[in-house]
N, C-alpha and C. Protein backbone atom coordinates (compact mmCIF):
# COMPACT_ATOMS: atom_id res chain seq x y z
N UNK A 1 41.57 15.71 -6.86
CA UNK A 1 40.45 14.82 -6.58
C UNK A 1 39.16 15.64 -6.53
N UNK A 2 38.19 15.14 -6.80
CA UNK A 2 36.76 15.77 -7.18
C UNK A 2 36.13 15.64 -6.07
N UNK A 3 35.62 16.66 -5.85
CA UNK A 3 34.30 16.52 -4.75
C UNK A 3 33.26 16.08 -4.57
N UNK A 4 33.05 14.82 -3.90
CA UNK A 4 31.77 14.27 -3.99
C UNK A 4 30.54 14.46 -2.76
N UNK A 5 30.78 15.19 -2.30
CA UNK A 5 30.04 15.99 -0.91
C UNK A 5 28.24 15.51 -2.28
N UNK A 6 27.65 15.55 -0.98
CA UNK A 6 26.26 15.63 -1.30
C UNK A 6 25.56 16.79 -0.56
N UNK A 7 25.08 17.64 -0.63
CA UNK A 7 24.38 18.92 0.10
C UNK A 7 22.76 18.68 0.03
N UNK A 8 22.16 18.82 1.17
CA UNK A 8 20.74 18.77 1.03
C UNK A 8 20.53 19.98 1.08
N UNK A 9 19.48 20.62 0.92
CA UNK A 9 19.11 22.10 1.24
C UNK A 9 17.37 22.31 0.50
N UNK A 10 17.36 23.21 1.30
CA UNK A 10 15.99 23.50 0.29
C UNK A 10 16.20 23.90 -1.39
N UNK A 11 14.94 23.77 -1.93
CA UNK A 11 15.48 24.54 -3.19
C UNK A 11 14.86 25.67 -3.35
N UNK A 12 16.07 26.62 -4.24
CA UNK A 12 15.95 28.12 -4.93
C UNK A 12 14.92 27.78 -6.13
N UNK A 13 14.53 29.49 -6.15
CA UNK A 13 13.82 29.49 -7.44
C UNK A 13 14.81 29.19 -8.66
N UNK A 14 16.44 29.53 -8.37
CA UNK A 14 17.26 29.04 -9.62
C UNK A 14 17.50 27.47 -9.97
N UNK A 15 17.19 26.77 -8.67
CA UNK A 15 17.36 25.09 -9.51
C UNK A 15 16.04 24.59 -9.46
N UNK A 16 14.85 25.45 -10.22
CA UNK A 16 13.71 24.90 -10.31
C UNK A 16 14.09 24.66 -12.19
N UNK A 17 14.52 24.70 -13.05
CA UNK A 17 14.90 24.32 -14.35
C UNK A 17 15.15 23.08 -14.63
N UNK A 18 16.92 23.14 -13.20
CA UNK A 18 17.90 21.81 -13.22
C UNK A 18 16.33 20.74 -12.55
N UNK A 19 15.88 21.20 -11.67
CA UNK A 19 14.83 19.25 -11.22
C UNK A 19 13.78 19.25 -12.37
N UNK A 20 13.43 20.26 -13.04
CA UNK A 20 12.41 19.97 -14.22
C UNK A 20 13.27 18.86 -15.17
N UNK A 21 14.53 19.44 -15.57
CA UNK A 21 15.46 18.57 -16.43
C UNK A 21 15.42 17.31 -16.05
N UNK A 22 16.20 17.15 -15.04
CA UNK A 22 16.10 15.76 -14.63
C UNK A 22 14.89 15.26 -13.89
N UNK A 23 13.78 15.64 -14.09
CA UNK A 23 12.61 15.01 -13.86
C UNK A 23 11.87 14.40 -15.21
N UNK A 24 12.38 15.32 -16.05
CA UNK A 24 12.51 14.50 -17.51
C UNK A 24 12.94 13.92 -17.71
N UNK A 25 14.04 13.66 -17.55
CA UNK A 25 15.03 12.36 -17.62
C UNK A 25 14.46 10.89 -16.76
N UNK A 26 13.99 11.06 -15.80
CA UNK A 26 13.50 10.31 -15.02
C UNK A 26 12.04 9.88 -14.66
N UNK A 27 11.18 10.37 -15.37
CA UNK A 27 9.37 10.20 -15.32
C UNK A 27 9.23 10.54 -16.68
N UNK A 28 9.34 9.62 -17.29
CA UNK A 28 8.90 9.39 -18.90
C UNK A 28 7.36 8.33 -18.86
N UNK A 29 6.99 8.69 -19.87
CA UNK A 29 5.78 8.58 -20.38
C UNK A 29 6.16 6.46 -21.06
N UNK A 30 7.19 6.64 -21.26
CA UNK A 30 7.27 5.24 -21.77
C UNK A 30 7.81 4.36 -20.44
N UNK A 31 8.43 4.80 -19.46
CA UNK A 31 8.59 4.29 -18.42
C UNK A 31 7.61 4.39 -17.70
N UNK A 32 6.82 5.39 -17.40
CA UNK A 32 5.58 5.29 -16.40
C UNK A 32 4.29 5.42 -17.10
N UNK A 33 4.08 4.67 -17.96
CA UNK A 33 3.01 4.80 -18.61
C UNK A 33 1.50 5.45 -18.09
N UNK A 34 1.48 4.84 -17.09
CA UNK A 34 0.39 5.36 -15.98
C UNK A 34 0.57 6.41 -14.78
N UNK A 35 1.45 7.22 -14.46
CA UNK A 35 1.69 8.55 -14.11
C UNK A 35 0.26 9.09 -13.98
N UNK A 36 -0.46 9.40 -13.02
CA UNK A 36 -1.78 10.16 -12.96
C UNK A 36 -1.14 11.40 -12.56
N UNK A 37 -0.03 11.65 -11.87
CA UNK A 37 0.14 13.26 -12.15
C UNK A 37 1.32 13.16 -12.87
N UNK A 38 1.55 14.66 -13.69
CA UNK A 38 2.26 14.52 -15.07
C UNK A 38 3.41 15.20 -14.61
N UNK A 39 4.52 14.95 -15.27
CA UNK A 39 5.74 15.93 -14.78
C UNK A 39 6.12 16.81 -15.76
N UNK A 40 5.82 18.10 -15.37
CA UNK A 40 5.84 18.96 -16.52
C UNK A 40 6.19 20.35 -15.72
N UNK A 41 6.32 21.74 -16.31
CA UNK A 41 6.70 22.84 -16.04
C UNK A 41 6.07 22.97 -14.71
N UNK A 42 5.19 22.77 -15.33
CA UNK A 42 3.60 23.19 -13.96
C UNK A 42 3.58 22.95 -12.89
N UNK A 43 3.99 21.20 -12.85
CA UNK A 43 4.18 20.56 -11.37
C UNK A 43 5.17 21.19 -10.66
N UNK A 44 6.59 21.39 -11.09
CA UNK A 44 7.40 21.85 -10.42
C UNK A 44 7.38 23.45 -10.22
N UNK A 45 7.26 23.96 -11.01
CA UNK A 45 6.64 25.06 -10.41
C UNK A 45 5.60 25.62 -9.43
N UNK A 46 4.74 24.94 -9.61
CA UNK A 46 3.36 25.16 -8.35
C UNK A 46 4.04 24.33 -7.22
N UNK A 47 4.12 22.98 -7.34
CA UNK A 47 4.77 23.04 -6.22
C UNK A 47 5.73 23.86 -5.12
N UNK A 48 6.41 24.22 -5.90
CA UNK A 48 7.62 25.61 -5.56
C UNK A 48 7.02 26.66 -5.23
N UNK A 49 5.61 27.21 -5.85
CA UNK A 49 4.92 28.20 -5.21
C UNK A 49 4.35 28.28 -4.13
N UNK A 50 3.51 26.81 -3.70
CA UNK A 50 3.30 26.14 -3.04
C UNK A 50 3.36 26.25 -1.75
N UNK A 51 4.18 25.29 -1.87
CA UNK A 51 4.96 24.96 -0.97
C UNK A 51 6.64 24.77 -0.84
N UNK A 52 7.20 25.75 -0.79
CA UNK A 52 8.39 25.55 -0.74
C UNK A 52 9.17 25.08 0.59
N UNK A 53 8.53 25.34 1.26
CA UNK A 53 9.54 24.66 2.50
C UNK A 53 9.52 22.87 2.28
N UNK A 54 8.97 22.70 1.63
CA UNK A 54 8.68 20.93 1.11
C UNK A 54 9.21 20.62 -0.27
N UNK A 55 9.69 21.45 -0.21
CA UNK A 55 10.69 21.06 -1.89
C UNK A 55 12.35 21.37 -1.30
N UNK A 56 12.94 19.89 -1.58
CA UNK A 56 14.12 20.20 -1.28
C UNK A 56 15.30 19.69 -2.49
N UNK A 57 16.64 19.68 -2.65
CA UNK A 57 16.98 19.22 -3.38
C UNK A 57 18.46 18.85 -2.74
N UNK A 58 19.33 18.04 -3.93
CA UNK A 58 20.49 17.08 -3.59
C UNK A 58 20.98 17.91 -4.84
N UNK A 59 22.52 18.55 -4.25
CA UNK A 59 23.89 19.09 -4.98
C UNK A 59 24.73 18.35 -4.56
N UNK A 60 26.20 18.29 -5.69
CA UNK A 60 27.01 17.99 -5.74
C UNK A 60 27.91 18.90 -6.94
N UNK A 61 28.83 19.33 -6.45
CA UNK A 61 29.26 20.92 -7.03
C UNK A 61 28.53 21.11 -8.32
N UNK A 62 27.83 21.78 -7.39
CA UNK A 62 26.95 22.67 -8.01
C UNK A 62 26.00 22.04 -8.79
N UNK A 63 25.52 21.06 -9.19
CA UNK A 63 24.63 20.28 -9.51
C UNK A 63 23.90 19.32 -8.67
N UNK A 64 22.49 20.11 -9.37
CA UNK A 64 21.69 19.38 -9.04
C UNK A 64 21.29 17.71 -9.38
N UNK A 65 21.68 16.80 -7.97
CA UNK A 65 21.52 15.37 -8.74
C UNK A 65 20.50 14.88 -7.60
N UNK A 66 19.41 15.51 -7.31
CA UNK A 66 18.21 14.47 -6.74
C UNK A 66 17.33 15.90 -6.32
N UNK A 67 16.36 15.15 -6.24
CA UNK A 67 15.19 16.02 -5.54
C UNK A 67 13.73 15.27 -4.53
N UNK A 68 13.15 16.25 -3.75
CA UNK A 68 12.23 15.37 -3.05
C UNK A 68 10.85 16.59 -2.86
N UNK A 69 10.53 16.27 -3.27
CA UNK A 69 9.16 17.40 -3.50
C UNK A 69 7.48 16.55 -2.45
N UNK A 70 7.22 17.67 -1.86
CA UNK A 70 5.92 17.03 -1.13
C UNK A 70 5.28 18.18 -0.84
N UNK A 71 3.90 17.45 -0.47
CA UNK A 71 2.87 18.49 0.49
C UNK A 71 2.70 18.30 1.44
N UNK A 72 1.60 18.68 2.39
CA UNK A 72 0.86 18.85 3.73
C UNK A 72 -0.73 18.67 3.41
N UNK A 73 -1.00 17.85 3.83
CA UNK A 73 -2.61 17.38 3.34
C UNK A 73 -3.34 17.78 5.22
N UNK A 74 -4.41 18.65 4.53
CA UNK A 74 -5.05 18.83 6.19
C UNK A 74 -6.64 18.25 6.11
N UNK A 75 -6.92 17.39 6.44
CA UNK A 75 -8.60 16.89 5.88
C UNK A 75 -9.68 17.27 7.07
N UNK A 76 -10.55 18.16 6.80
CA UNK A 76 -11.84 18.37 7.60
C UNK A 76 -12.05 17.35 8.52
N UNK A 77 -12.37 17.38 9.77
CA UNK A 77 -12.75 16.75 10.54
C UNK A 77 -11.87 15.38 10.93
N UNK A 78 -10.50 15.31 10.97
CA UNK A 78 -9.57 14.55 11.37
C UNK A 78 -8.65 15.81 11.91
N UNK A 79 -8.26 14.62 12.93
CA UNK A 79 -6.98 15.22 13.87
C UNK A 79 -6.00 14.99 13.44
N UNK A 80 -6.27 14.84 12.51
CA UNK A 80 -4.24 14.28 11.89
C UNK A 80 -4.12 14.79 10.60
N UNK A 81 -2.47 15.15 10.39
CA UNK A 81 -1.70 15.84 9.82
C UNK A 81 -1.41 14.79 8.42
N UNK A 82 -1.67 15.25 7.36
CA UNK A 82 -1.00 14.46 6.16
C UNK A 82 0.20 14.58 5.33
N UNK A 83 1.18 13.75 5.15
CA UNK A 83 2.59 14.17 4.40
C UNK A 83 2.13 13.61 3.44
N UNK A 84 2.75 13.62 2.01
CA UNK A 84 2.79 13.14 0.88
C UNK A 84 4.06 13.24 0.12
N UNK A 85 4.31 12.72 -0.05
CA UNK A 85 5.74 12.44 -0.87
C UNK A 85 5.58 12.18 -2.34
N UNK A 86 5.71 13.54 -2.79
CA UNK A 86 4.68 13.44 -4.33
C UNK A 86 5.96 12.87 -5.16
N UNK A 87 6.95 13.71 -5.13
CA UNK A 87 7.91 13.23 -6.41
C UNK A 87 9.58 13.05 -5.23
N UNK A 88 10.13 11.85 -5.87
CA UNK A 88 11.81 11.80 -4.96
C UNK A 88 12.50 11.45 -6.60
N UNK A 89 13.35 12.01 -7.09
CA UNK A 89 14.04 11.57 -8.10
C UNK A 89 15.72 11.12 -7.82
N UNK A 90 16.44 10.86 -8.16
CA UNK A 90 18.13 10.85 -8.19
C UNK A 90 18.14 10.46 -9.59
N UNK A 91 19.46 11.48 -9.75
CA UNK A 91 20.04 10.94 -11.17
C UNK A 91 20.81 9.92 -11.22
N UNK A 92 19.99 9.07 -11.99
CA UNK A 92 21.11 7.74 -12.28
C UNK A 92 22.68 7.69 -12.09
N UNK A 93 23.14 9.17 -12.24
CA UNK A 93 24.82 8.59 -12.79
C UNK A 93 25.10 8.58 -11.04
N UNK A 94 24.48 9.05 -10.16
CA UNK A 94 24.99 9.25 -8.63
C UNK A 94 24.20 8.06 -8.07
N UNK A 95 23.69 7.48 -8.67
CA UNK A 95 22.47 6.36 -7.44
C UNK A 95 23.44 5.34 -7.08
N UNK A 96 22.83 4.68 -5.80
CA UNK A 96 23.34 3.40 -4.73
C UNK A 96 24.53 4.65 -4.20
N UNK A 97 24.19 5.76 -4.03
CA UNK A 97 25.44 6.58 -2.37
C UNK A 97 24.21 7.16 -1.55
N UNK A 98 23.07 7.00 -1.58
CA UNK A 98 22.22 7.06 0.05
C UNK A 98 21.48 8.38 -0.55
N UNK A 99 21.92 9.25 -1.42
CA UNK A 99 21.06 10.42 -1.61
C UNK A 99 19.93 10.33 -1.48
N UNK A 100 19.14 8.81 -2.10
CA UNK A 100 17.22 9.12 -1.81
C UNK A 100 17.03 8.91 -0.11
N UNK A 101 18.35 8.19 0.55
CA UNK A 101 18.02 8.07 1.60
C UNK A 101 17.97 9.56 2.67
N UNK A 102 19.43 10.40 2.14
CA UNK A 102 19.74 11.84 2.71
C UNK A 102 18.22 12.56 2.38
N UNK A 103 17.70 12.52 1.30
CA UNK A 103 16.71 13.39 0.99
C UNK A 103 15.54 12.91 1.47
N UNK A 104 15.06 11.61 1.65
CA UNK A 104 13.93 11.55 2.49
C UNK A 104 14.20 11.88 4.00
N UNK A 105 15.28 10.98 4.56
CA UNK A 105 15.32 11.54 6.11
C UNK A 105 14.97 12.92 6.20
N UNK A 106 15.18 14.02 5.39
CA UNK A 106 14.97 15.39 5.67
C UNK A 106 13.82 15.59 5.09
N UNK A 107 13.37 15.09 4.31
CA UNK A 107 12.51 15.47 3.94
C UNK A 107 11.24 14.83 5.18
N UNK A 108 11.20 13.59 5.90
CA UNK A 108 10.73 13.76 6.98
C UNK A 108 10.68 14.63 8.36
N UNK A 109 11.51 15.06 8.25
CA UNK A 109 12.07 15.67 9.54
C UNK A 109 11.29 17.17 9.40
N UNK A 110 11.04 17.77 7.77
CA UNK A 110 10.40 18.39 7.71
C UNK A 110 9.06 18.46 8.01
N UNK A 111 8.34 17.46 7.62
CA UNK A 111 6.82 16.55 7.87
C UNK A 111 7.21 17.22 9.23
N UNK A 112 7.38 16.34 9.66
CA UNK A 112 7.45 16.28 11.49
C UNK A 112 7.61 17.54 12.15
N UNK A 113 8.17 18.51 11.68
CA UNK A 113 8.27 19.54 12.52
C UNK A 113 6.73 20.45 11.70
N UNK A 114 6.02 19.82 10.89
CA UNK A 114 5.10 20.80 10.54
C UNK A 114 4.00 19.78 11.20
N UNK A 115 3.98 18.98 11.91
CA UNK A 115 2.96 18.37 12.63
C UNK A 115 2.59 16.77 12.15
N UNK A 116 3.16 16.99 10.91
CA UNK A 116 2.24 15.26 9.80
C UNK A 116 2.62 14.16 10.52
N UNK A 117 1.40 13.56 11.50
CA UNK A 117 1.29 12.22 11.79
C UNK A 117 1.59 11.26 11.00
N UNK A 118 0.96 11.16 9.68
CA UNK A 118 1.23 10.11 8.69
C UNK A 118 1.70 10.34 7.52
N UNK A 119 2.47 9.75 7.22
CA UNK A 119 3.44 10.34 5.80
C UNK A 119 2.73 9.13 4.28
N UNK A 120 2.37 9.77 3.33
CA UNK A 120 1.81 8.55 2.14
C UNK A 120 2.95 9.10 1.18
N UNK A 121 2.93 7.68 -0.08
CA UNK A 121 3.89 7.63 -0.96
C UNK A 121 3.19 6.86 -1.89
N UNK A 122 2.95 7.44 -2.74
CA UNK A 122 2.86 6.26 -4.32
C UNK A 122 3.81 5.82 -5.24
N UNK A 123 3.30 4.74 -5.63
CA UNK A 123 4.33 4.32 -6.82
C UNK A 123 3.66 2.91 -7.89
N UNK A 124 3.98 3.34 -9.12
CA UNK A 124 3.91 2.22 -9.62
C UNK A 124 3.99 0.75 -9.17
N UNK A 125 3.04 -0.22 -9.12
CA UNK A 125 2.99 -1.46 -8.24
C UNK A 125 4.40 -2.51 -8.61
N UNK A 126 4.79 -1.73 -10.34
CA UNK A 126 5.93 -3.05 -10.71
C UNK A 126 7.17 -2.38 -10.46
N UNK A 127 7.47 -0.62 -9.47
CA UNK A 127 8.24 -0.10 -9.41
C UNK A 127 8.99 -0.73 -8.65
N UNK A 128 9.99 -2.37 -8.45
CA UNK A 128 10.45 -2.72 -7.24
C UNK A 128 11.47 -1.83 -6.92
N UNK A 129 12.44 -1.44 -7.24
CA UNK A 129 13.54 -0.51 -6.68
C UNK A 129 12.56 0.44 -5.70
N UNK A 130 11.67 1.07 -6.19
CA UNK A 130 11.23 2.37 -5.13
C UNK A 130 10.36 1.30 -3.82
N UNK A 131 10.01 0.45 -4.32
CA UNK A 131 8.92 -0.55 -3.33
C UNK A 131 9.93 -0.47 -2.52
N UNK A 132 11.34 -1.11 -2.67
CA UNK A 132 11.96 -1.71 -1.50
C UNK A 132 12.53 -0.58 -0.84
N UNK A 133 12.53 0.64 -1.32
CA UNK A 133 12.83 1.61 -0.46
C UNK A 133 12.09 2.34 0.44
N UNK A 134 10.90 2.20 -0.08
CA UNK A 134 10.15 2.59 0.52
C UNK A 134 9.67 1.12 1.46
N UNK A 135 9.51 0.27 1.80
CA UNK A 135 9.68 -0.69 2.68
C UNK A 135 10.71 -0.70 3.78
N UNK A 136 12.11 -0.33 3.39
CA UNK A 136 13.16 -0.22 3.96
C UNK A 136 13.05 1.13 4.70
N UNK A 137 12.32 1.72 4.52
CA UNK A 137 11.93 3.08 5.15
C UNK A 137 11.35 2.89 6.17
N UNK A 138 10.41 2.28 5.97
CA UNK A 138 9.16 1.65 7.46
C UNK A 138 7.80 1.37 6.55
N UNK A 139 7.96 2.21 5.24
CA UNK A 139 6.52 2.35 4.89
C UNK A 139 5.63 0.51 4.85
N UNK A 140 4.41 0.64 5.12
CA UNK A 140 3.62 -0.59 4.56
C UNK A 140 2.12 -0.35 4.93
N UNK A 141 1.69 -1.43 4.54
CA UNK A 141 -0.10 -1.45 4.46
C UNK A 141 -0.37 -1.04 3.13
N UNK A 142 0.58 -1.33 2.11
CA UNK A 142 -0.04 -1.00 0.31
C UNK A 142 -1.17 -1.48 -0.14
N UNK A 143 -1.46 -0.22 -0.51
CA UNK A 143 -3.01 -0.14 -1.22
C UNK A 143 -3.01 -0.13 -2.88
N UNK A 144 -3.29 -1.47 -3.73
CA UNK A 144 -3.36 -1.41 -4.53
C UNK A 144 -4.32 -0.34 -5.78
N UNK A 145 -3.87 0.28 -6.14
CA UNK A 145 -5.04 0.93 -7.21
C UNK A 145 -4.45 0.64 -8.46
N UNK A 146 -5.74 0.79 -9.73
CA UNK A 146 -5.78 0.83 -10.85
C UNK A 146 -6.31 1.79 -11.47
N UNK A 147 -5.07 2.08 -12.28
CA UNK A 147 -4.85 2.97 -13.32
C UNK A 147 -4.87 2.88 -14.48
N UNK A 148 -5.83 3.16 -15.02
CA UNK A 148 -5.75 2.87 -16.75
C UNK A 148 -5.38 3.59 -17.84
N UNK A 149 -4.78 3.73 -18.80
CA UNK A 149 -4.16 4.39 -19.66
C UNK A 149 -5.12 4.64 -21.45
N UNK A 150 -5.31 5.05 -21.60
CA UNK A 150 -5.85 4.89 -23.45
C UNK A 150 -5.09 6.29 -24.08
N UNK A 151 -3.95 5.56 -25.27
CA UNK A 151 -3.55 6.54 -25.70
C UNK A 151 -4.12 7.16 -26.61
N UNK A 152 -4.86 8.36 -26.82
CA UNK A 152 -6.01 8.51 -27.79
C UNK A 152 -5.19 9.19 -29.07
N UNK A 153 -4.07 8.99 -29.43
CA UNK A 153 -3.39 9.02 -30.80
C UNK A 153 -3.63 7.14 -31.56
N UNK A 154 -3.72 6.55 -30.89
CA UNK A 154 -4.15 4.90 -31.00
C UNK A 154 -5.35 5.30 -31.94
N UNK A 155 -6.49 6.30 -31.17
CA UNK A 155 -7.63 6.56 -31.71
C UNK A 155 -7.74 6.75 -32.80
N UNK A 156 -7.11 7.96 -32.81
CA UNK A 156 -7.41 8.73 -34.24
C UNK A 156 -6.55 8.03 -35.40
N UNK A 157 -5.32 7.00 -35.23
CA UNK A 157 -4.78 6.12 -36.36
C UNK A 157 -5.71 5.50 -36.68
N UNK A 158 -6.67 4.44 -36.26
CA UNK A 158 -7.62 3.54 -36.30
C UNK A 158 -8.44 4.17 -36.70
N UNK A 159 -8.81 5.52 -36.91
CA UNK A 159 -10.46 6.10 -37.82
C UNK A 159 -9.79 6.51 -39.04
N UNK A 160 -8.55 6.71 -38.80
CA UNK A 160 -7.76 7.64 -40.16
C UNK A 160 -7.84 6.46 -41.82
C-alpha cells in the first residue's frame, strides 16, 4: 500500500524547481488571463530569497504536491503587521484531501508568530473554488478591482 502522508515543512532551495513546475501547471496565462503578478523563475525564486521562512510546501513521498508562498508587509506609520498570501497552489491529481487547508493553517501560524495582525489574499473575482475557500477560512470584506489585459501580439497582427 502507498503512502499517502502529506508533510508540511518549509521549503529547500532543492524543491524550488518542483513549485516552479507545478506553478506552471497551475497559473497559466489562458486560465488567468489577468494575473498582475506573473509566475515565472523570478517569482519563486525571490520569493525564496526573500523570504523564506514564508515559503512553505506540501510532500507526499517525496513529491512536491502544493505550495503556499507569502510575505510580511510593514507600512510607515501603522501599528499593524501585514500578511499576504501571494501564491497557494495544489496539484490537481491530490485536491479535495485538506492540503490547501494543512498549508494555510501553517502558513498562518507563521503570520502570527511574526506579529501580522491582518492577513490579505487575492484572487480572480470568477475564481469560485478559491473564493469559497477563502470564505471558509474567515476571510471577507472583498474588494473588487479591475484588471485589464491587452494582448499586444493582437497589435502587431492588426498593423501586419
Amino acid at each position: 500500500m502507498e503512502d499517502t502522508t502529506i508533510d508540511i515543512r518549509p521549503a529547500g532551495i532543492d524543491d524550488l524547481a518542483a513549485v516552479f513546475h507545478l506553478g506552471e501547471r497551475l497559473f497559466t496565462s489562458q486560465q488567468y488571463s489577468n494575473l498582475y503578478r506573473t509566475w515565472d523563475q523570478y517569482e519563486v525564486t525571490g520569493q525564496f530569497n526573500l523570504e523564506p521562512d514564508n515559503f512553505l510546501i506540501a510532500e507526499q513521498n517525496e513529491q512536491v504536491v502544493g505550495f503556499a508562498i507569502g510575505s510580511v508587509i510593514e507600512k510607515a506609520r501603522s501599528a499593524w503587521t501585514y500578511g499576504h498570501l501571494v501564491w497557494l497552489g495544489i496539484d490537481p491529481d491530490v485536491s479535495r484531501q485538506g492540503i490547501a487547508t494543512r498549508l494555510f493553517d501553517r502558513f498562518v501560524e507563521i503570520m502570527q508568530d511574526q506579529g501580522v495582525r491582518m492577513l490579505l489574499v487575492d484572487t480572480q473575482a470568477n475564481n469560485e473554488p478559491a473564493l469559497a475557500f477563502f470564505r471558509e477560512k474567515g476571510f471577507g470584506n472583498p474588494v473588487e478591482h479591475v484588471y485589464l489585459t491587452l494582448n499586444l501580439d493582437s497589435i502587431r497582427t492588426s498593423k501586419e
